[in-house]
Protein backbone atom coordinates (compact mmCIF):
# COMPACT_ATOMS: atom_id res chain seq x y z
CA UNK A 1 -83.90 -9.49 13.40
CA UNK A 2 -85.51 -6.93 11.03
CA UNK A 3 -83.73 -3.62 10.18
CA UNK A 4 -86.06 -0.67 9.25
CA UNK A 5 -84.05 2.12 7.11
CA UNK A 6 -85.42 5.16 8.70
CA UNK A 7 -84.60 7.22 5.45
CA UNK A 8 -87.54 5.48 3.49
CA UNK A 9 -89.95 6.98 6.03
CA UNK A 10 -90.67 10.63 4.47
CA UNK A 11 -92.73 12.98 6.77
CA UNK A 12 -94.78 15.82 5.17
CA UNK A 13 -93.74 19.33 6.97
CA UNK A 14 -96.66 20.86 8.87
CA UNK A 15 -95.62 24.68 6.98
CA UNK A 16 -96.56 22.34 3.65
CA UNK A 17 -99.80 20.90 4.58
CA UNK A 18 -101.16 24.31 5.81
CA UNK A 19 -100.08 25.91 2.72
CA UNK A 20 -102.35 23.23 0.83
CA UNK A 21 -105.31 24.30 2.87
CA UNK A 22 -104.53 27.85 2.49
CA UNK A 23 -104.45 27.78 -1.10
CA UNK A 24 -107.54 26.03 -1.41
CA UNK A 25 -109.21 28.00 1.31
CA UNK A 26 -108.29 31.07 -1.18
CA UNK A 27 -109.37 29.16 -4.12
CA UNK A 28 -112.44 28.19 -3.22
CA UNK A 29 -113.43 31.75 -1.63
CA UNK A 30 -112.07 33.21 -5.26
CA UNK A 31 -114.59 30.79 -6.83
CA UNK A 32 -117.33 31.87 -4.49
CA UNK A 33 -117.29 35.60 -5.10
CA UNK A 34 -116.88 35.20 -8.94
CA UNK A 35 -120.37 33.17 -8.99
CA UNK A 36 -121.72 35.13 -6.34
CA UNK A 37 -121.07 38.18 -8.80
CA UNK A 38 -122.88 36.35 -11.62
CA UNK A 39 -125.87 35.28 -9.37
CA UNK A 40 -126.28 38.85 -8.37
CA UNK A 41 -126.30 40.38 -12.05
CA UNK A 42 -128.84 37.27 -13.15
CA UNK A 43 -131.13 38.42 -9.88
CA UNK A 44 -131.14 42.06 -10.80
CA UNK A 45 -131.73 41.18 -14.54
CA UNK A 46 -134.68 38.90 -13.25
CA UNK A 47 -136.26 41.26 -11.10
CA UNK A 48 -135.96 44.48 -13.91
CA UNK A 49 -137.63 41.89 -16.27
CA UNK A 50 -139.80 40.00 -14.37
CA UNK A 51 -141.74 43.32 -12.40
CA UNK A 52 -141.44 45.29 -15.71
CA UNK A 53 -143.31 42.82 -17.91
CA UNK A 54 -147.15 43.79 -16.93
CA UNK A 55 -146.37 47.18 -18.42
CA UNK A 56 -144.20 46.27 -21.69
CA UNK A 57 -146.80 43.77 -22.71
CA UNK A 58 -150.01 45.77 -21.70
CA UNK A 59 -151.36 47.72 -24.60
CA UNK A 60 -150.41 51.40 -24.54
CA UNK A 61 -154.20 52.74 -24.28
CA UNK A 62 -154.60 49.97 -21.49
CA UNK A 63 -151.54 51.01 -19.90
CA UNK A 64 -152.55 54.93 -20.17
CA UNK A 65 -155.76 54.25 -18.47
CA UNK A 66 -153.54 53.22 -15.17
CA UNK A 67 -150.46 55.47 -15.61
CA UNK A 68 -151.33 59.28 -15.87
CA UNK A 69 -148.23 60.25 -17.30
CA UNK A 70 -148.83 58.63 -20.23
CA UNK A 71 -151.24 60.24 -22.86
CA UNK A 72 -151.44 58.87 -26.06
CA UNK A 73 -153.75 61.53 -27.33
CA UNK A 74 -150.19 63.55 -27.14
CA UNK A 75 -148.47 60.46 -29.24
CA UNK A 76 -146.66 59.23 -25.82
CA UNK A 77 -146.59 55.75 -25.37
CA UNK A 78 -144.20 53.78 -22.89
CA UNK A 79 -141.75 52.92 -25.60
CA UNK A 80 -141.42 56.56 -27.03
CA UNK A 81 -141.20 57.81 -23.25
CA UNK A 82 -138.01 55.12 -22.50
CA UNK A 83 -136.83 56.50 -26.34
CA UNK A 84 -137.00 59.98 -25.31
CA UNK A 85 -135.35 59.18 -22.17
CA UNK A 86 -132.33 56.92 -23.05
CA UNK A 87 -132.38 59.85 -25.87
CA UNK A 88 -131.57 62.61 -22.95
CA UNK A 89 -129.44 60.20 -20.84
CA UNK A 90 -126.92 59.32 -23.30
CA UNK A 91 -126.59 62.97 -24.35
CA UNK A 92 -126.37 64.79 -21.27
CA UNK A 93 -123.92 61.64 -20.05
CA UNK A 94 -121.38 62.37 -23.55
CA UNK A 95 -121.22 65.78 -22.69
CA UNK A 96 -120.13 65.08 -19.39
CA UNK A 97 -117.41 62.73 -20.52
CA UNK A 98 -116.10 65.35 -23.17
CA UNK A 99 -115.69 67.48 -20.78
CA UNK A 100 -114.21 65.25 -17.88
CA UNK A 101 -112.22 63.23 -20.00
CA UNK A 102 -109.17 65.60 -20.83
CA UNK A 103 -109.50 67.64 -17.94
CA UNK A 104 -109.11 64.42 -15.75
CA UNK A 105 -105.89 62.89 -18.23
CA UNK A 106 -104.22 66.34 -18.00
CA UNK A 107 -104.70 66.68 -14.01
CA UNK A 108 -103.22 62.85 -13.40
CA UNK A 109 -100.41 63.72 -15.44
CA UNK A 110 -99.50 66.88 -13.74
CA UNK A 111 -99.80 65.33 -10.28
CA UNK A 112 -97.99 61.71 -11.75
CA UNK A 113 -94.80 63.56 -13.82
CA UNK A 114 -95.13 67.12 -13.42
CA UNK A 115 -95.89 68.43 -10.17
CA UNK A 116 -93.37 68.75 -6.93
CA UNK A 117 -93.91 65.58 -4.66
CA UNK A 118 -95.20 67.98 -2.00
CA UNK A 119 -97.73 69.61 -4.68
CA UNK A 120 -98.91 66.48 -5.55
CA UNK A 121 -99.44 64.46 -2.78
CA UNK A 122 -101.35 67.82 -1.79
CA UNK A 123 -103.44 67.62 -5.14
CA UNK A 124 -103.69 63.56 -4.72
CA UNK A 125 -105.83 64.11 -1.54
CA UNK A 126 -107.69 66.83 -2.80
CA UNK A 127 -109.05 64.88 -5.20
CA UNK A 128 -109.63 61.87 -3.21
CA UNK A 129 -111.44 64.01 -0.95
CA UNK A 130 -113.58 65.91 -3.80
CA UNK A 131 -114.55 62.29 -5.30
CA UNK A 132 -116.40 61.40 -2.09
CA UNK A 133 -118.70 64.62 -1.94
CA UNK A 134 -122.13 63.42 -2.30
CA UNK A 135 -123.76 63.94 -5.44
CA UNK A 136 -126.50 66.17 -3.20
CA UNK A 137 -123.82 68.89 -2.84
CA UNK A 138 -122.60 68.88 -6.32
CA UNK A 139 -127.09 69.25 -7.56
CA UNK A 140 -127.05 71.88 -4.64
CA UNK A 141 -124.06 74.05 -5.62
CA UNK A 142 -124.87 73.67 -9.65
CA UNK A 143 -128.35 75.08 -9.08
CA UNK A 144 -127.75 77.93 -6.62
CA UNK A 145 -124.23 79.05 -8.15
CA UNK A 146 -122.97 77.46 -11.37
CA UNK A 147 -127.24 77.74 -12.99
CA UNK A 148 -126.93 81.64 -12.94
CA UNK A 149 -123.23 82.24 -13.49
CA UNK A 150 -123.61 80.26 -16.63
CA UNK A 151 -126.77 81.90 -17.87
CA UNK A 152 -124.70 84.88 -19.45
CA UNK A 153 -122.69 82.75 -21.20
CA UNK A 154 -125.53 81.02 -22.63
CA UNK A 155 -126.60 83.78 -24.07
CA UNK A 156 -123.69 84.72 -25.71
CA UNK A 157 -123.69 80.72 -27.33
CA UNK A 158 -127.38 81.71 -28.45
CA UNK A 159 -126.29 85.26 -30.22
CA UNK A 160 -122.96 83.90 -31.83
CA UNK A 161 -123.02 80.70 -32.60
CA UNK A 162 -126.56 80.10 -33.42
CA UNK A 163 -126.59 78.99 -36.72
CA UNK A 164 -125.07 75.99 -34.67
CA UNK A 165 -128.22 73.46 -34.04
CA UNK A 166 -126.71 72.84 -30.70
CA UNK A 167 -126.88 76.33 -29.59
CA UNK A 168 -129.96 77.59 -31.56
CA UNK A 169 -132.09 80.31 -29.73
CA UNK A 170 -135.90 79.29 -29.49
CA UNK A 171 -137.69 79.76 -32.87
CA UNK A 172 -140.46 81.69 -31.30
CA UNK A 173 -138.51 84.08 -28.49
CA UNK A 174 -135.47 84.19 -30.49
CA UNK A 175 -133.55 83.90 -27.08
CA UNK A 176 -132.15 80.74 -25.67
CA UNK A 177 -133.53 79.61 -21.91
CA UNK A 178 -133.76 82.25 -19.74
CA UNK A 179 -132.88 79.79 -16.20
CA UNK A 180 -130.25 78.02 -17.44
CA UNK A 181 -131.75 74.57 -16.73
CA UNK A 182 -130.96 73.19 -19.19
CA UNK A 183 -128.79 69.92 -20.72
CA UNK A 184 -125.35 71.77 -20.90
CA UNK A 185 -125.80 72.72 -17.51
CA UNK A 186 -126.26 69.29 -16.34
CA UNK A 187 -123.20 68.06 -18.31
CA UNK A 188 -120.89 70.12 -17.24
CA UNK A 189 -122.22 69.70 -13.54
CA UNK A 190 -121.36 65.80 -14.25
CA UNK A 191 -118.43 66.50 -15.79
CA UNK A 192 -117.18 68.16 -12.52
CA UNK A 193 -118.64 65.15 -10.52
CA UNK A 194 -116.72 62.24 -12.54
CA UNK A 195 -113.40 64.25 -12.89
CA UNK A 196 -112.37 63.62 -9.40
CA UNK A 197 -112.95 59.55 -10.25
CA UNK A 198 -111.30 59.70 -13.68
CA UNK A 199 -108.41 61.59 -12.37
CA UNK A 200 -107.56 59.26 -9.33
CA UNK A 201 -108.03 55.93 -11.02
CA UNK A 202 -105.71 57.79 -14.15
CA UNK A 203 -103.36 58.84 -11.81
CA UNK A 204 -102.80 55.02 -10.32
CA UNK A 205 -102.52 54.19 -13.50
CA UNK A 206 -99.37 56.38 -14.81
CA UNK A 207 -97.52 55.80 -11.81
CA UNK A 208 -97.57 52.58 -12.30
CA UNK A 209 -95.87 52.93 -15.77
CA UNK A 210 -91.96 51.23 -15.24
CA UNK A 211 -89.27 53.40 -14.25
CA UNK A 212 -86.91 51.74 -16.77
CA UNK A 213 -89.76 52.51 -19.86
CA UNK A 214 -89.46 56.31 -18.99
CA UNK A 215 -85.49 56.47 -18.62
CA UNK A 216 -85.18 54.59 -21.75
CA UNK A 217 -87.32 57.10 -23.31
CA UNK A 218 -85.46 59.66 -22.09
CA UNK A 219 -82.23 58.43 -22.75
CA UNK A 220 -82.62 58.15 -26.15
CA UNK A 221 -83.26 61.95 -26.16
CA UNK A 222 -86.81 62.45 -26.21
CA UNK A 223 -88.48 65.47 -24.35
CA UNK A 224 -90.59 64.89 -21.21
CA UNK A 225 -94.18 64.98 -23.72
CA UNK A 226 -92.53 62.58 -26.13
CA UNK A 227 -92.22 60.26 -23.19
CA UNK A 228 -95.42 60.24 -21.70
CA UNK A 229 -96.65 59.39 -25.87
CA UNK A 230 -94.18 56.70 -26.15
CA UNK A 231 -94.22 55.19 -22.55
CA UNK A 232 -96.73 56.79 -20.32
CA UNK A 233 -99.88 56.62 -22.53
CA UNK A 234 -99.32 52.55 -24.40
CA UNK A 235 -98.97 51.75 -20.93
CA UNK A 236 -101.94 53.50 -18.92
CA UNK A 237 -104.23 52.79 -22.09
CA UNK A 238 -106.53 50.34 -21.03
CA UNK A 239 -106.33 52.48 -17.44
CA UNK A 240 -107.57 55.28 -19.16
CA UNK A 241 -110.30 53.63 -20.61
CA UNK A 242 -111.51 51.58 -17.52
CA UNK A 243 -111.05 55.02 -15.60
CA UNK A 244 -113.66 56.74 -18.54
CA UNK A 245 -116.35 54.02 -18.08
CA UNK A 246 -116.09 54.05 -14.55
CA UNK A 247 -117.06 58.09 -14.95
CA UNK A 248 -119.36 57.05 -17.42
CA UNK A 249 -121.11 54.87 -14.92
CA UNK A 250 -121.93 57.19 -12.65
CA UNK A 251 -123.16 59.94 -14.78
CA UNK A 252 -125.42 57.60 -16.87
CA UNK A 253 -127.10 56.31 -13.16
CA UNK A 254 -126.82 59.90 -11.15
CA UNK A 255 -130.40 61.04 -10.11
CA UNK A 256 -130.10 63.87 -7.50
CA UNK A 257 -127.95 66.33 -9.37
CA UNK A 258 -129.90 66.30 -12.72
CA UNK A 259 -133.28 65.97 -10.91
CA UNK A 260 -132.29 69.55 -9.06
CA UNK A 261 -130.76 71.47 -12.15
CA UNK A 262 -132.35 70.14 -15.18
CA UNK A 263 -135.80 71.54 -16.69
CA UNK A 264 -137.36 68.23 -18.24
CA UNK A 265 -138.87 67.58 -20.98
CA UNK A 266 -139.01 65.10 -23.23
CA UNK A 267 -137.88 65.39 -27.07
CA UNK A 268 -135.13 63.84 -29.38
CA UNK A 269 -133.42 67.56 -29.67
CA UNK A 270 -130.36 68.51 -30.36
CA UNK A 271 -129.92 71.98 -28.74
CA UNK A 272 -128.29 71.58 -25.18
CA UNK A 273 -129.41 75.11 -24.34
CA UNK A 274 -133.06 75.20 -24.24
CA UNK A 275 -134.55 74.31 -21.15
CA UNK A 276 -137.79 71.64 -21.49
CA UNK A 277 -136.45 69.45 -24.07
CA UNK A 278 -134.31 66.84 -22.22
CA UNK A 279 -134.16 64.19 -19.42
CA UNK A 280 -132.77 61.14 -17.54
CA UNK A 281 -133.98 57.89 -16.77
CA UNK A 282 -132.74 58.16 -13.32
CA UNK A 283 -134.20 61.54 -12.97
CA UNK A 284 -137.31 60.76 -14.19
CA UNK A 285 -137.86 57.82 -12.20
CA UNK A 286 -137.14 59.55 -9.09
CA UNK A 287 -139.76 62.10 -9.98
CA UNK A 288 -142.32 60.17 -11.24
CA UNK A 289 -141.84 57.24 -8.45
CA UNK A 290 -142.98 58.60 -4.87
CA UNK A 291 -146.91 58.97 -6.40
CA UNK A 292 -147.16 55.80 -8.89
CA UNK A 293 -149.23 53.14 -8.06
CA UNK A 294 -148.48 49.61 -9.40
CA UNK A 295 -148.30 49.93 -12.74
CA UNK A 296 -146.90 53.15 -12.62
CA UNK A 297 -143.63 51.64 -10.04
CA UNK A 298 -143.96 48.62 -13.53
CA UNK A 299 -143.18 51.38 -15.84
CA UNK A 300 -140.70 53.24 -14.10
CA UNK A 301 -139.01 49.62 -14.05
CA UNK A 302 -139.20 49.18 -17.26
CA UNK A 303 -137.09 52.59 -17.39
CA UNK A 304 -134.52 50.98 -15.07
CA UNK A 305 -134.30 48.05 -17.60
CA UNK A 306 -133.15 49.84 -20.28
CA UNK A 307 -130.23 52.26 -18.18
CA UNK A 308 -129.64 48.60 -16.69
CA UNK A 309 -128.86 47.51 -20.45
CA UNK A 310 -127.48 50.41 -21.76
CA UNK A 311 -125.11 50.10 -18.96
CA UNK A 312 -123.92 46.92 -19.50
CA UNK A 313 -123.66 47.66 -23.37
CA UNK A 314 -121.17 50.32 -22.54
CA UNK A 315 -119.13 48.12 -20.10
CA UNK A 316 -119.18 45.49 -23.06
CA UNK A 317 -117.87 47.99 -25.51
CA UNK A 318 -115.37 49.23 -22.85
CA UNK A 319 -114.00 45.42 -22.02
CA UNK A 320 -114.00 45.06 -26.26
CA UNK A 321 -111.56 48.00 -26.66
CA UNK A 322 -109.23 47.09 -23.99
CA UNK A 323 -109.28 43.27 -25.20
CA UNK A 324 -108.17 44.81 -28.50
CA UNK A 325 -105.04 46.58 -26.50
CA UNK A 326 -104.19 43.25 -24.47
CA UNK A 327 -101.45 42.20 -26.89
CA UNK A 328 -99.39 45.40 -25.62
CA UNK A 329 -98.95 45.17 -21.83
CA UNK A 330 -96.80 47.70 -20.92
CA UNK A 331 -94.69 45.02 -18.81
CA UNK A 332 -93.10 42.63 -21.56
């Protein structure tokens, strides 16, 4: 007679095995996104390079023959164009993050630590709401209503600070642009488009700084400000920053809005209130694109190249400066 001890029989519980397919279910769909992500970003980067390298290897007299917007009897080439270009991108893109970037800090921190709950659940929609206007509206309104309410001002820039290369009136007129259209214009038109993003992602950010960081602040006697420098602002730092490139983003790529206020023109200058000197590369393209033929649409690629680079430099540079934070979490 044979005796079986039932208690060396050991049965695996059903929640156990479905939590083992779960997790790799989850796994494997985490792994599958993360490479899709790559795949995507190596197809985009193929496609910019591969359709953009008839006109970056063509010679630029060959290439001005086929493309009537470039004249090299006026010392353009395609290189100097994209130089020109990035030149007006960058700028017009800075000034709209020197402007956004304290306005949006100061509003998240009035609707995160300063404002009534009521007040700032009000504000926290607002903002929400503002941040999904189309950029269409924003190009719309800065044209009709911001362009000529600005265009006093201007002129005030031109007659007092002058001597200020920025603001220098035209050598020839001695007055600065007389419809506004010009780079400072666009900024600040930006800036108003990017402070709704900036603001919401900072505002996520600071209220997610711990409770017990701000009492023990506070305890220890310091005002509300000191607390926000000592706890709010280590914590929210690389917040901040991820908030800024995110604004960044979008003004370096936004089309619509420049494209309807700026007056283009193409020039490495300085002065942000003459019209005729600056542009984008998304602006341009979208002017130049509806009547180029094949070799034009190659050049204009080209063009989407470099703001494809230049913004994934910048999100480089962002992820370098908050690597250089990680060592202070905000949690330890």
């Amino acid at each position: 007679m044979t005796i079986t001890d039932k208690r060396d029989t050991y049965d695996v519980p059903l929640t156990a095995h479905r939590g083992f397919l779960a997790n790799s279910a989850f796994t494997g769909l985490s792994t599958f996104a993360a490479t899709l992500i790559l795949v995507l970003l190596a197809a985009v980067a193929t496609f910019l390079v591969t359709e953009a390298w008839p006109a970056l290897t063509d010679g630029g007299a060959v290439l001005a023959d086929k493309v009537e917007w470039i004249k090299p009897a006026a010392g353009e080439s395609l290189i100097q164009i994209i130089g020109y270009l990035v030149f007006g991108t960058v700028l017009i893109s800075g000034i709209a993050l020197l402007i956004a970037t304290p306005l949006s800090i100061g509003i998240a921190l009035f609707i995160s630590h300063y404002a009534p709950r009521r007040l700032a659940a009000g504000l926290g929609y607002l903002i929400d709401l503002l941040a999904a206007i189309p950029s269409v509206v924003y190009g719309l309104w800065g044209s009709i209503v911001l362009v000529p309410a600005l265009q006093p001002f201007y002129q005030w820039l031109g007659s007092t600070f002058g001597w200020i290369p920025l603001f220098a009136p035209d050598p020839v007129t001695g007055v600065v642009s007389p419809t506004g259209r010009v780079a400072l214009s666009a900024g600040i038109v930006l800036a108003i488009m990017i402070i709704p993003i900036v603001t919401a992602v900072t505002r996520e950010v600071f209220l997610q700084t711990p409770k017990l960081h701000e009492e023990a602040a506070l305890a220890m006697g310091a005002t509300r400000w000191e607390m926000i420098r000592m706890a709010v602002f280590p914590f929210g730092r690389s917040g901040m920053i991820g908030a800024t490139m995110l604004g960044l983003g979008r003004a370096l790529g936004e089309t619509m809005a420049v494209f309807m206020i700026l007056s283009v023109g193409l020039s490495y200058s300085f002065n942000i209130i003459q019209s005729g000197e600056h542009n984008t590369i998304a602006s341009y393209i979208a002017g130049q694109f509806p009547e180029a033929n094949s070799y034009g649409v190659s050049a204009l690629i080209a063009m989407g190249l470099a703001l494809f680079i230049i913004t994934l430099l910048v999100n480089i540079l962002a992820r370098w400066i908050v690597s250089r934070r990680s060592e202070f979490s905000g949690a330890n």
